[in-house]
PDB file of N, CA and C in Angstrom:
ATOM      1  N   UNK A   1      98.259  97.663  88.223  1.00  0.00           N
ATOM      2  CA  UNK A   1      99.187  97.930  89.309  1.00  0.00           C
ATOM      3  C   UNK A   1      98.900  96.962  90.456  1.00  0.00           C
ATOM      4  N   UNK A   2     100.060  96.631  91.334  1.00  0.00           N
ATOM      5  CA  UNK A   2      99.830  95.433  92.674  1.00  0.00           C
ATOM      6  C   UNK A   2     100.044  96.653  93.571  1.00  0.00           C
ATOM      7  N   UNK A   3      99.101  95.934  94.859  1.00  0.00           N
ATOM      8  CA  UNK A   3      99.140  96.633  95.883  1.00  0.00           C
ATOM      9  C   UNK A   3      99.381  96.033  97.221  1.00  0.00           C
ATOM     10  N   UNK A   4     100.385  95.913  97.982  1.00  0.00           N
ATOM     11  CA  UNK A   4     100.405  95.200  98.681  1.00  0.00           C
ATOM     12  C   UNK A   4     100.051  95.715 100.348  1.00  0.00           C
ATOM     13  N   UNK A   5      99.859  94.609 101.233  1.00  0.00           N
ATOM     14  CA  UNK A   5      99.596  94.414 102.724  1.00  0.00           C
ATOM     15  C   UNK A   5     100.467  93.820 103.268  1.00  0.00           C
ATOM     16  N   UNK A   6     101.253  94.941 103.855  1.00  0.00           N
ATOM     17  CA  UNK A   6     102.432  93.821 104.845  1.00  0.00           C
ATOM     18  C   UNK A   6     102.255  94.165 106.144  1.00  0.00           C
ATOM     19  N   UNK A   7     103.694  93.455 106.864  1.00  0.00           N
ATOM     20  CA  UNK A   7     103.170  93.504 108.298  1.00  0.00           C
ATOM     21  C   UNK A   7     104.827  93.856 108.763  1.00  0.00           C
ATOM     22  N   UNK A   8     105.113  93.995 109.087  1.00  0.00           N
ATOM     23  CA  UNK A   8     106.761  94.558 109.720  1.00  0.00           C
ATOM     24  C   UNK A   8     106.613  94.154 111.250  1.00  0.00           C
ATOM     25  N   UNK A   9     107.378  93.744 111.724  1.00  0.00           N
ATOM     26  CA  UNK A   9     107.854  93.356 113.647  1.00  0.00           C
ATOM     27  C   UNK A   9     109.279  93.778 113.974  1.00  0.00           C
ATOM     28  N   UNK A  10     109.356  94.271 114.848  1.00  0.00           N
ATOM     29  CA  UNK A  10     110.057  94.357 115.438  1.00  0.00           C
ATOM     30  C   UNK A  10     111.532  93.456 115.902  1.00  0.00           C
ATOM     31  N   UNK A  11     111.125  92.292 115.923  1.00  0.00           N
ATOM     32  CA  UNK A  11     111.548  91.014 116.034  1.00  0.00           C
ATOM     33  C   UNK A  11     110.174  90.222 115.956  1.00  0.00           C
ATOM     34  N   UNK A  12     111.246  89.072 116.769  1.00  0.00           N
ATOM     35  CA  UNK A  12     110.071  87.635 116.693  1.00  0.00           C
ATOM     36  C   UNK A  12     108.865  87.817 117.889  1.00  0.00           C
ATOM     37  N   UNK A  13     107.940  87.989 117.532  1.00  0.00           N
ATOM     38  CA  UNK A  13     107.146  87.828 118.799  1.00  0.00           C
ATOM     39  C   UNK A  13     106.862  89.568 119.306  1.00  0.00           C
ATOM     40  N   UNK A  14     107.730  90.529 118.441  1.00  0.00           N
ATOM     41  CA  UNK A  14     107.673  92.219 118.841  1.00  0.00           C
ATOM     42  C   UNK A  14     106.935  92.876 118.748  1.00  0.00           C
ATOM     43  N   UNK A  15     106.823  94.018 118.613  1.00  0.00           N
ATOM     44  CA  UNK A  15     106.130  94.927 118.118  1.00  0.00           C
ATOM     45  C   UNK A  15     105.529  94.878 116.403  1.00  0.00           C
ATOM     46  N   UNK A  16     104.099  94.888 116.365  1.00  0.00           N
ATOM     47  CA  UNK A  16     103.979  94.658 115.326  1.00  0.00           C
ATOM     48  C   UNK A  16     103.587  96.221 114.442  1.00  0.00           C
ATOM     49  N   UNK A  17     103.340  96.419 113.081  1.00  0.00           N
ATOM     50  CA  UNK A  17     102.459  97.618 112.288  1.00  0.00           C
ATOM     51  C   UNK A  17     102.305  96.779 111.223  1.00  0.00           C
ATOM     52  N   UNK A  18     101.256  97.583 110.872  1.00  0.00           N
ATOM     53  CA  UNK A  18     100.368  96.858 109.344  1.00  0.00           C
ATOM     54  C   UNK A  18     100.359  98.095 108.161  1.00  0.00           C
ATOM     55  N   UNK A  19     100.662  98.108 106.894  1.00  0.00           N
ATOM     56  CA  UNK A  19     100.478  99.376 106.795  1.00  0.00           C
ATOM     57  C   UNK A  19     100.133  98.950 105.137  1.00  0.00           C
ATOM     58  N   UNK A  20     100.185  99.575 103.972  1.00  0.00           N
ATOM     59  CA  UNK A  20      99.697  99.539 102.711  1.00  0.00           C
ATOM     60  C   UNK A  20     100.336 100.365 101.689  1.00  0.00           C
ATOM     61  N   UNK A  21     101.133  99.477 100.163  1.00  0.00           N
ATOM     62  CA  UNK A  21     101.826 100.211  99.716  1.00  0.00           C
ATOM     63  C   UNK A  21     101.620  99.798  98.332  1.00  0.00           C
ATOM     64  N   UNK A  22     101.943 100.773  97.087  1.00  0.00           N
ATOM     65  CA  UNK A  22     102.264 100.128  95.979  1.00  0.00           C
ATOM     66  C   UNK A  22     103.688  99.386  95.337  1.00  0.00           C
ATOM     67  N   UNK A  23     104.158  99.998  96.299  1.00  0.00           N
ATOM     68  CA  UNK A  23     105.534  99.598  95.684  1.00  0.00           C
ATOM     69  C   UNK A  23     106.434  98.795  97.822  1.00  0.00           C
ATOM     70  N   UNK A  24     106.484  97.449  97.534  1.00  0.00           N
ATOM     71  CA  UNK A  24     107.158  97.284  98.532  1.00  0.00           C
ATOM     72  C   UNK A  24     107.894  97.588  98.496  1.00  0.00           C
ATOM     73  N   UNK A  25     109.111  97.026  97.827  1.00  0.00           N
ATOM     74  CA  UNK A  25     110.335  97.305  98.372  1.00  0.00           C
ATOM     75  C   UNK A  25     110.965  99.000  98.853  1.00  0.00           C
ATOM     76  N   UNK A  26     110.118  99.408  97.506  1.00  0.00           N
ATOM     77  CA  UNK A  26     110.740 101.025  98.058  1.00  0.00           C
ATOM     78  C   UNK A  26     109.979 101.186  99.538  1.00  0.00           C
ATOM     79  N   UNK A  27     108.982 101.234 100.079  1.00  0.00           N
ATOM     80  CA  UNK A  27     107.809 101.004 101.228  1.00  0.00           C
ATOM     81  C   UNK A  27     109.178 100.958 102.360  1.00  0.00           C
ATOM     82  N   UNK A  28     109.574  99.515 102.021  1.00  0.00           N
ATOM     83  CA  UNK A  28     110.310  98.905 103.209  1.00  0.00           C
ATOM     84  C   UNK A  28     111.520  99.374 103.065  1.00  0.00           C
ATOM     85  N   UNK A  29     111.954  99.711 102.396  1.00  0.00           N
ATOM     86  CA  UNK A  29     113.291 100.468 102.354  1.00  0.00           C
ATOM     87  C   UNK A  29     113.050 101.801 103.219  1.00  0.00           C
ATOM     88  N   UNK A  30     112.418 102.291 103.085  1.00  0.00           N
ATOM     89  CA  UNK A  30     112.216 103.516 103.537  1.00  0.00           C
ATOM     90  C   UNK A  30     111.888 103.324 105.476  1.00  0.00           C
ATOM     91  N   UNK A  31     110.883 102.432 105.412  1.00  0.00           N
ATOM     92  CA  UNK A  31     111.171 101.684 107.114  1.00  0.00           C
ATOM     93  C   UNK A  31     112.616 101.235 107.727  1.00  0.00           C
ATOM     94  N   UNK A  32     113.183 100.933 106.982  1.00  0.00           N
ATOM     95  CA  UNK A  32     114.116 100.560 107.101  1.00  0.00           C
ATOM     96  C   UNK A  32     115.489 101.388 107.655  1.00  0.00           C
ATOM     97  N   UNK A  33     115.367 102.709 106.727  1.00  0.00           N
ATOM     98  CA  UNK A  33     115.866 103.757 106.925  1.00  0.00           C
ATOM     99  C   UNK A  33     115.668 105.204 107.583  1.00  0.00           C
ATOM    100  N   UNK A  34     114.438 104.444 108.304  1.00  0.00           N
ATOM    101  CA  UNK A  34     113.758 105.451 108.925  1.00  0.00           C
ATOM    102  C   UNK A  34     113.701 107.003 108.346  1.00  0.00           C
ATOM    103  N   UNK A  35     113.484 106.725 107.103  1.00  0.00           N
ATOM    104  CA  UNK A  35     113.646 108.084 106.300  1.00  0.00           C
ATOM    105  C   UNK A  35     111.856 109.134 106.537  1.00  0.00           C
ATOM    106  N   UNK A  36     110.985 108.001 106.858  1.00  0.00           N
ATOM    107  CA  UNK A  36     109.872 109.024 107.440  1.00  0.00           C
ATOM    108  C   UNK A  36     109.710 108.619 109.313  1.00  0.00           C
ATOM    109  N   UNK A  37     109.537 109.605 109.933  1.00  0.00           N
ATOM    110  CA  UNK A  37     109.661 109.749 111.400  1.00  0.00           C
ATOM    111  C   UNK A  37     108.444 109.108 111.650  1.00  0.00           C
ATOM    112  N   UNK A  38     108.003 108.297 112.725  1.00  0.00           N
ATOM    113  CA  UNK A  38     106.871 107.701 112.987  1.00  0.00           C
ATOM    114  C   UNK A  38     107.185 106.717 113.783  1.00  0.00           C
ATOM    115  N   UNK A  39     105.991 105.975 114.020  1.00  0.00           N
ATOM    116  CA  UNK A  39     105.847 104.457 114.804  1.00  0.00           C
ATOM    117  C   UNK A  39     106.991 103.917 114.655  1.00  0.00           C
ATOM    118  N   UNK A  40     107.069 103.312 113.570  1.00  0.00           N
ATOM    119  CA  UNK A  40     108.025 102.481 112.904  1.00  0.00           C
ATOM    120  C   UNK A  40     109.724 102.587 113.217  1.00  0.00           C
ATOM    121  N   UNK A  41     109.831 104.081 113.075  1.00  0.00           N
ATOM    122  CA  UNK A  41     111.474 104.431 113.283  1.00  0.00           C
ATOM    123  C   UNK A  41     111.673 104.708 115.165  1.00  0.00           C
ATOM    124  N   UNK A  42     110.532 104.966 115.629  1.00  0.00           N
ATOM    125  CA  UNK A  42     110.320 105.482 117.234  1.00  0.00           C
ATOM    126  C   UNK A  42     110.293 103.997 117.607  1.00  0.00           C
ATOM    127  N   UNK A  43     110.122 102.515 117.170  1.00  0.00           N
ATOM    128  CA  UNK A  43     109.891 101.521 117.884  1.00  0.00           C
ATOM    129  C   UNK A  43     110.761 100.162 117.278  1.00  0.00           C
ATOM    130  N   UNK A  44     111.908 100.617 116.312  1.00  0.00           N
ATOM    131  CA  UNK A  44     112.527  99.732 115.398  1.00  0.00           C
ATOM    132  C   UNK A  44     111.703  98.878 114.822  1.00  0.00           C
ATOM    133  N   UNK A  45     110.824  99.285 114.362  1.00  0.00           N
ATOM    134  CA  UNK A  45     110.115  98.282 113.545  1.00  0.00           C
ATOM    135  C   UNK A  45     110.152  97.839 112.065  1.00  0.00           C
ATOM    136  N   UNK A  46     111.342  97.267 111.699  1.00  0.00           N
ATOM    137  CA  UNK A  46     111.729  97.670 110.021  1.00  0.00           C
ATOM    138  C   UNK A  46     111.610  95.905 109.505  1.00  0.00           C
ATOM    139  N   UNK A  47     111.478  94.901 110.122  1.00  0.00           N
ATOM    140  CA  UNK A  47     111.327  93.122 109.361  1.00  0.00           C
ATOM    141  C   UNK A  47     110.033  93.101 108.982  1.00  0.00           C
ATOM    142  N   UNK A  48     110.309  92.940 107.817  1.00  0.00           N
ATOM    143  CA  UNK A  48     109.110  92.515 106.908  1.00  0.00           C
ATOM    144  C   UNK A  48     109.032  91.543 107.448  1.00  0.00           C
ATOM    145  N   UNK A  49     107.929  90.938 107.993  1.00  0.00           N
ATOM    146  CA  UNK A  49     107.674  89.235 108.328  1.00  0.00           C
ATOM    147  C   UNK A  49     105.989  88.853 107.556  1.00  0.00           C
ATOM    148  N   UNK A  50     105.372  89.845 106.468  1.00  0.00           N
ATOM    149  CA  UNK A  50     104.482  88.885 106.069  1.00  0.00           C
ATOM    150  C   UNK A  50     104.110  90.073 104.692  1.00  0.00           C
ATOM    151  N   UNK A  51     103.402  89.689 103.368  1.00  0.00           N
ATOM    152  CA  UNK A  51     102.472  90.436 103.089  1.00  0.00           C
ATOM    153  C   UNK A  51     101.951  89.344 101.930  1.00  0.00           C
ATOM    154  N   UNK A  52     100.813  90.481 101.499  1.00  0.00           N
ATOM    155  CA  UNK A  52      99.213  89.714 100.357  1.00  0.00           C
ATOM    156  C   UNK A  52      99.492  90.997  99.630  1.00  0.00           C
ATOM    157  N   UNK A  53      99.234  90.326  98.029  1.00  0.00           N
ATOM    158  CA  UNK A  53      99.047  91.062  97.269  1.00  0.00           C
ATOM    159  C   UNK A  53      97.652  91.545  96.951  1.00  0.00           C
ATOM    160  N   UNK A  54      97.561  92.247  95.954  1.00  0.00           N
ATOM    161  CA  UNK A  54      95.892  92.799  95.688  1.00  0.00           C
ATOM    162  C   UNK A  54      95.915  93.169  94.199  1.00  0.00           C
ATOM    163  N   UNK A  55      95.152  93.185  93.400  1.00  0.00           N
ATOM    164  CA  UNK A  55      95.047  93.955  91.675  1.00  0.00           C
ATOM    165  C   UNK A  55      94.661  95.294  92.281  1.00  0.00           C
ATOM    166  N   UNK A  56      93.283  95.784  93.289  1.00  0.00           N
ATOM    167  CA  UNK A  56      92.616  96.911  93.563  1.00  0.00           C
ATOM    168  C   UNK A  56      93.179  97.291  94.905  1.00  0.00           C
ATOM    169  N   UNK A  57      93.504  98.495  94.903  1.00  0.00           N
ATOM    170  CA  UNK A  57      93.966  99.537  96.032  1.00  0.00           C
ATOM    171  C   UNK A  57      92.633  99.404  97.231  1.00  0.00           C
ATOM    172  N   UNK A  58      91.403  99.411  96.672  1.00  0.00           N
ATOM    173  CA  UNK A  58      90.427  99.200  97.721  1.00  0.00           C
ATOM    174  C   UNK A  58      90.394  97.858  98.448  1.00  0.00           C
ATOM    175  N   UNK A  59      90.601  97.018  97.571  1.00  0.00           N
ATOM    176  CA  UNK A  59      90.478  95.188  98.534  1.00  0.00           C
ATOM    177  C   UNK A  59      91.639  95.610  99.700  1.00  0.00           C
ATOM    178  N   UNK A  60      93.312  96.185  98.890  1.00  0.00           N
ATOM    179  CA  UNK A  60      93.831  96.433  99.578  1.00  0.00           C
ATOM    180  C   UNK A  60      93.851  97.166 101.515  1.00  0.00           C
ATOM    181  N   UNK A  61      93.229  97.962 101.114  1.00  0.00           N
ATOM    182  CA  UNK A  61      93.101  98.836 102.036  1.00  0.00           C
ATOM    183  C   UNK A  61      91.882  98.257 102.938  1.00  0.00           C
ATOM    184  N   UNK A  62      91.205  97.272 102.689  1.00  0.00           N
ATOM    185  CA  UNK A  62      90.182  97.006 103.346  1.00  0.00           C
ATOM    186  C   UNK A  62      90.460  96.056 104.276  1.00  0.00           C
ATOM    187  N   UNK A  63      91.692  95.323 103.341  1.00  0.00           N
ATOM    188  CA  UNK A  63      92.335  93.714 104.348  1.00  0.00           C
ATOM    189  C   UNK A  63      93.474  95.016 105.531  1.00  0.00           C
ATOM    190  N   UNK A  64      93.431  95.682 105.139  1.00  0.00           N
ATOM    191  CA  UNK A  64      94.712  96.701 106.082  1.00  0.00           C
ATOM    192  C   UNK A  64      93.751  97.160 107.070  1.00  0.00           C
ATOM    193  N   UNK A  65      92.340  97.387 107.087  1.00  0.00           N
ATOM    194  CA  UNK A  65      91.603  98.265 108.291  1.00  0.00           C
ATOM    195  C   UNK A  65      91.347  96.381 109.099  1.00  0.00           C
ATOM    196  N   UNK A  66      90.865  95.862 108.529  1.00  0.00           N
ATOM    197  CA  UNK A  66      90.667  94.729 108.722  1.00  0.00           C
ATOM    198  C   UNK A  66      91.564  94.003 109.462  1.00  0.00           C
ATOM    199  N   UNK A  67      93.030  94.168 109.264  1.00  0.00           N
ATOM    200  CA  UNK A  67      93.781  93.595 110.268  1.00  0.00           C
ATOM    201  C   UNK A  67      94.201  94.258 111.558  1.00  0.00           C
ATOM    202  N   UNK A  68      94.014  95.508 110.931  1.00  0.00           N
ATOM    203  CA  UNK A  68      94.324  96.403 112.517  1.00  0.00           C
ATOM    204  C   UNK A  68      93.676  96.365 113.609  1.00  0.00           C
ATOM    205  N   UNK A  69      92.210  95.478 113.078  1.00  0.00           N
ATOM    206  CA  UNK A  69      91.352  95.283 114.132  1.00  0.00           C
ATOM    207  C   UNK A  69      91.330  93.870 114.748  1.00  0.00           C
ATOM    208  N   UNK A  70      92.497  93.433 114.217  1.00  0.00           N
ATOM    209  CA  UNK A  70      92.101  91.847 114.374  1.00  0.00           C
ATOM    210  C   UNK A  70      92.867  91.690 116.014  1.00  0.00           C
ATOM    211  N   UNK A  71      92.404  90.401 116.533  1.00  0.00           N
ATOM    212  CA  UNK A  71      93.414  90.316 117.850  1.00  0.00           C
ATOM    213  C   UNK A  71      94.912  89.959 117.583  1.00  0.00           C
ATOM    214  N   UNK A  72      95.858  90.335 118.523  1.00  0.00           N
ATOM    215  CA  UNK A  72      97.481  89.914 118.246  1.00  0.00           C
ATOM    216  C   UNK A  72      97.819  88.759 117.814  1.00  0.00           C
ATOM    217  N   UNK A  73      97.191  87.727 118.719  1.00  0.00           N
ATOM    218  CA  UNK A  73      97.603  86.289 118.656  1.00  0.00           C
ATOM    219  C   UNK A  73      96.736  85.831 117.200  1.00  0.00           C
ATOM    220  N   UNK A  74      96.146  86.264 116.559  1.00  0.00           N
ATOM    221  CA  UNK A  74      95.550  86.036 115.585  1.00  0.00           C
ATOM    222  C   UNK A  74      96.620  86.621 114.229  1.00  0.00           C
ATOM    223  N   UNK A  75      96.788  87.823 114.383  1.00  0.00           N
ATOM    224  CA  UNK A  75      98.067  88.331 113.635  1.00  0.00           C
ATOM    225  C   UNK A  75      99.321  87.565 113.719  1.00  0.00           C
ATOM    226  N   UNK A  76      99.793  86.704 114.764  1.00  0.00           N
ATOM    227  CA  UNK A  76     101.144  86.018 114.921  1.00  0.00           C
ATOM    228  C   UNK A  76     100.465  84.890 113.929  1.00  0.00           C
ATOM    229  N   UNK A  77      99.465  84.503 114.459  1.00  0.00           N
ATOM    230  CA  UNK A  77      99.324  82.882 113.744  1.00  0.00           C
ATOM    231  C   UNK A  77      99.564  83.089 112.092  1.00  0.00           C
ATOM    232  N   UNK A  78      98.762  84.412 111.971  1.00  0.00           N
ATOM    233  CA  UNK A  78      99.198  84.722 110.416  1.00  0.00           C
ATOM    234  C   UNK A  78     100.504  84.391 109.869  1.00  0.00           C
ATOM    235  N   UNK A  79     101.412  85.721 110.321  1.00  0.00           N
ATOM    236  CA  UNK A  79     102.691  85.541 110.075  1.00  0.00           C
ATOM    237  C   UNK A  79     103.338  84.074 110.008  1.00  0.00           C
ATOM    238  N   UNK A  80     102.854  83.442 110.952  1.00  0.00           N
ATOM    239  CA  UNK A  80     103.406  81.692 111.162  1.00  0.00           C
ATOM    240  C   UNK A  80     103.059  81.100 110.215  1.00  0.00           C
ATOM    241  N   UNK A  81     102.262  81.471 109.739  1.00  0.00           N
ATOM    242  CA  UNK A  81     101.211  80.660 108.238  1.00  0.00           C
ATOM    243  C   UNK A  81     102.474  80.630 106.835  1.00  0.00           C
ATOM    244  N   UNK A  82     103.031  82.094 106.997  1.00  0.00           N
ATOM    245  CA  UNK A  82     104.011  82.212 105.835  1.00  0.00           C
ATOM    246  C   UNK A  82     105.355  82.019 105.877  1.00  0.00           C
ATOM    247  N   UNK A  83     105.386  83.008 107.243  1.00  0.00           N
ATOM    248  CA  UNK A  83     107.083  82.734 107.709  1.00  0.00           C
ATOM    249  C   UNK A  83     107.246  82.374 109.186  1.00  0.00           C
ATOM    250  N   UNK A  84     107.453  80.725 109.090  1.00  0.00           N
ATOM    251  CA  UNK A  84     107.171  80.810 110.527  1.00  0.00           C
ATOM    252  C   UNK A  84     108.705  81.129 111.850  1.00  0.00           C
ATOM    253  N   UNK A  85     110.003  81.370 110.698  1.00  0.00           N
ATOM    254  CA  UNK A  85     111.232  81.653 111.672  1.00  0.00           C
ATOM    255  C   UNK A  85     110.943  83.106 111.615  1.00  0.00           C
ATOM    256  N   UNK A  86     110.202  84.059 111.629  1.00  0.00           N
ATOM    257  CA  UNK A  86     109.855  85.812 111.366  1.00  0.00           C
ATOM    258  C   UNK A  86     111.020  85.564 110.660  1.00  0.00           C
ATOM    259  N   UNK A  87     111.943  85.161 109.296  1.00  0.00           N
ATOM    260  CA  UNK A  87     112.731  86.247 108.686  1.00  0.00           C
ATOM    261  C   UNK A  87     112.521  87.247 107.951  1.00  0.00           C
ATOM    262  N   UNK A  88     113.337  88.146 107.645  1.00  0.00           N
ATOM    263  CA  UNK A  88     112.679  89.526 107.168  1.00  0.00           C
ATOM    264  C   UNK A  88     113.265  89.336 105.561  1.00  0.00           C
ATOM    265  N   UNK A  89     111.656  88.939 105.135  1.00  0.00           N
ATOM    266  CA  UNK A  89     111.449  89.192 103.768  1.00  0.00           C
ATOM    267  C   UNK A  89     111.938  89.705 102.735  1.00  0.00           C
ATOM    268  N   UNK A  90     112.269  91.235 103.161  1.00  0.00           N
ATOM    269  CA  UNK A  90     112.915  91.926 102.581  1.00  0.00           C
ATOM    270  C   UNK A  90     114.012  91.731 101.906  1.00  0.00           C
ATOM    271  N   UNK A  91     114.474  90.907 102.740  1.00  0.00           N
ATOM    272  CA  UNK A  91     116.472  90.241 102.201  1.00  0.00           C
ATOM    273  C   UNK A  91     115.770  89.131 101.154  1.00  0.00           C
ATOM    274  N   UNK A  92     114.805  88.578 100.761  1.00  0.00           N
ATOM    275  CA  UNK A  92     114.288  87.657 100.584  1.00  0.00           C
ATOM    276  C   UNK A  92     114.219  88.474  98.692  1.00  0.00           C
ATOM    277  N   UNK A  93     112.840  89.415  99.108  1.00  0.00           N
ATOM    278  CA  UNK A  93     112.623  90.732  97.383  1.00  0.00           C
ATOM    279  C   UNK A  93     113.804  91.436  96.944  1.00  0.00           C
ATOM    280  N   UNK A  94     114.706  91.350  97.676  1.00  0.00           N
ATOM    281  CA  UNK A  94     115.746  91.929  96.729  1.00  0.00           C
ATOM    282  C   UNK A  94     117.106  91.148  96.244  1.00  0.00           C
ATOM    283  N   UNK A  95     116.686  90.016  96.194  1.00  0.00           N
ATOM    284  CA  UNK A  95     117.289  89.022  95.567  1.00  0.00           C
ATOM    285  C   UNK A  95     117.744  88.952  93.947  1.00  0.00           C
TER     286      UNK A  95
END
């Protein structure tokens, strides 16, 4: 099974969350649709703008505590690394 680490914004430069899933697209669909109440639907936070895959749920989850601690401007440079116009991915996996 893949496990992925993404990162969702708000927009470019927005509000960011980090969060951990097995299944993206359903993940982000569901952000998307604000179908669970939280951060995410309270702050429009639904553009995929980055993620890493994993084989193990633990590497997973470790790069996810790991980024939550990281500084902001360190998290943007990330995102810039992959996508540097923030487009949202998402339109990208369901191709």
């Amino acid at each position: 099974m893949t496990y992925y680490v993404y990162m969702l914004a708000s927009g470019r430069h927005g509000t960011l969350y980090i969060g951990v899933t097995n299944d993206l697209v359903r993940r982000i669909c569901e952000h998307k649709t604000k179908i669970i109440k939280g951060f995410t639907s309270k702050y429009d936070v639904t553009r995929l703008v980055w993620y890493e895959s994993y084989e193990r749920i633990d590497e997973a989850i470790t790069r996810e505590k790991a980024l939550k601690k990281w500084q902001r401007d360190w998290k943007i440079r990330l995102i810039e690394e992959m996508n540097p116009e923030w487009e949202d991915l998402y339109l990208i996996l369901n191709r």
